[in-house]
Protein backbone atom coordinates (compact mmCIF):
# COMPACT_ATOMS: atom_id res chain seq x y z
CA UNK A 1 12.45 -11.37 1.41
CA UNK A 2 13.45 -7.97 0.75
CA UNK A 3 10.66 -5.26 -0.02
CA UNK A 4 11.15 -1.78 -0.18
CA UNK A 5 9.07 1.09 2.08
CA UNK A 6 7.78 4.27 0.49
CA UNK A 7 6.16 7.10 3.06
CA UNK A 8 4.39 10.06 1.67
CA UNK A 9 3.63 13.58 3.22
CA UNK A 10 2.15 13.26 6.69
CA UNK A 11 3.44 10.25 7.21
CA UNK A 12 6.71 10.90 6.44
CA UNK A 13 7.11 13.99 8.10
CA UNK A 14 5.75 12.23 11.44
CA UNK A 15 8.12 9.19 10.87
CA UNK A 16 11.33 11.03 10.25
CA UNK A 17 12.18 9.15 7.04
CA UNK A 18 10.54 8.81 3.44
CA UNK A 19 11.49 5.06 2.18
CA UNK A 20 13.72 2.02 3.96
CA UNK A 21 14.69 -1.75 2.89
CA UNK A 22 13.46 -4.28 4.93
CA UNK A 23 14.06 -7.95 5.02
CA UNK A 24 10.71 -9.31 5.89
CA UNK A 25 11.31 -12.36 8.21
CA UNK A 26 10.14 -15.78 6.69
CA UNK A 27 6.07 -15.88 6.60
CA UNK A 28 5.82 -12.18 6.72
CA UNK A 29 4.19 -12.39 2.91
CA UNK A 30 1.12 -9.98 3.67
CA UNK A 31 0.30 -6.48 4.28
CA UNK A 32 -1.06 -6.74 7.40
CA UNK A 33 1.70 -8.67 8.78
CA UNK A 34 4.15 -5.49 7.66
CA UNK A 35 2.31 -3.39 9.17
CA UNK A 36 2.08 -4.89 12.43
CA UNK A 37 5.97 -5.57 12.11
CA UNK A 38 6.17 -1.43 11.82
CA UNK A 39 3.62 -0.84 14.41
CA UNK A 40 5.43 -2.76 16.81
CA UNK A 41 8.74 -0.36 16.63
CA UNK A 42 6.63 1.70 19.19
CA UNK A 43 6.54 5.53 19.74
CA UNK A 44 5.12 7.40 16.88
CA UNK A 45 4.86 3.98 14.13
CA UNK A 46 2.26 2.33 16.32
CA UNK A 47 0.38 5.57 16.53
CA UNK A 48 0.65 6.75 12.62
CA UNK A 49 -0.01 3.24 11.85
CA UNK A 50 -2.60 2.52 14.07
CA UNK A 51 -5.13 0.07 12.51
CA UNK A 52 -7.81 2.81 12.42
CA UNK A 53 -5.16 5.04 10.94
CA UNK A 54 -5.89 7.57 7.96
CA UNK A 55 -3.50 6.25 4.96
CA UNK A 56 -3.62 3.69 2.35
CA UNK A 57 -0.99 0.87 0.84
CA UNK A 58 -0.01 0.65 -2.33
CA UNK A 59 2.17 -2.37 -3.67
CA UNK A 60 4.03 -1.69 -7.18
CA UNK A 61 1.87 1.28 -7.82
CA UNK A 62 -1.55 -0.58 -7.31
CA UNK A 63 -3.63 0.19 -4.59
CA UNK A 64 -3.65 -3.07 -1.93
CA UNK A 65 -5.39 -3.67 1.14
CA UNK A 66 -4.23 -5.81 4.18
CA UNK A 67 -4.39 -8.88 2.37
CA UNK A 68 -2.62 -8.33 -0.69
CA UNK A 69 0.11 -10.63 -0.57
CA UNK A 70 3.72 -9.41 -0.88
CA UNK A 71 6.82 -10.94 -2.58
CA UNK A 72 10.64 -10.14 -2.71
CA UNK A 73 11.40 -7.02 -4.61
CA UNK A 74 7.74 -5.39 -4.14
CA UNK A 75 7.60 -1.65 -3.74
CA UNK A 76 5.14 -0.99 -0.41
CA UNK A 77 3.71 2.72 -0.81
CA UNK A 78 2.02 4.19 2.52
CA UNK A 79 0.10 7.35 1.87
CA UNK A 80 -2.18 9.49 3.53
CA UNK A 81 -5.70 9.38 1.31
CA UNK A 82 -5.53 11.88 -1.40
CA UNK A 83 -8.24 14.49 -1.82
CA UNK A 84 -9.09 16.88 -5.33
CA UNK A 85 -10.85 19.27 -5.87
């Protein structure tokens, strides 16, 4: 299953890169599951992505949380929270 990676601001500056394909491996069909498939790349992923991390997911432009299921094609956002004012 191939989904495709977008990182915003913060996040993208501290990863290096701002979007990626990846070919989830069979079962991988949740958004907790990619994210502990990122976090385990080491160094600086497992630390920006740390499960108390600051950022949200968003999957085809809605916002998802770590159970929102994922399917070939999807677009995965990851974003630092957004503030106005």
């Amino acid at each position: 299953m191939n989904i495709q990676v977008l990182y915003f601001a913060k996040l993208r500056e501290q990863l290096g890169i701002s979007a990626e394909t990846l070919d989830l491996p069979e079962g991988a069909a949740m958004v907790a599951i990619l994210l502990d498939l990122l976090r385990a790349r080491g160094g600086i992923w497992a630390t920006a992505l740390s499960a108390g991390g600051n950022f949200r997911i968003a999957v085809n432009q809605e916002l998802a949380d770590m159970t929102t299921p994922l399917t070939d094609g999807d677009e995965v956002a990851i974003f630092p929270p957004v503030t106005g004012g």
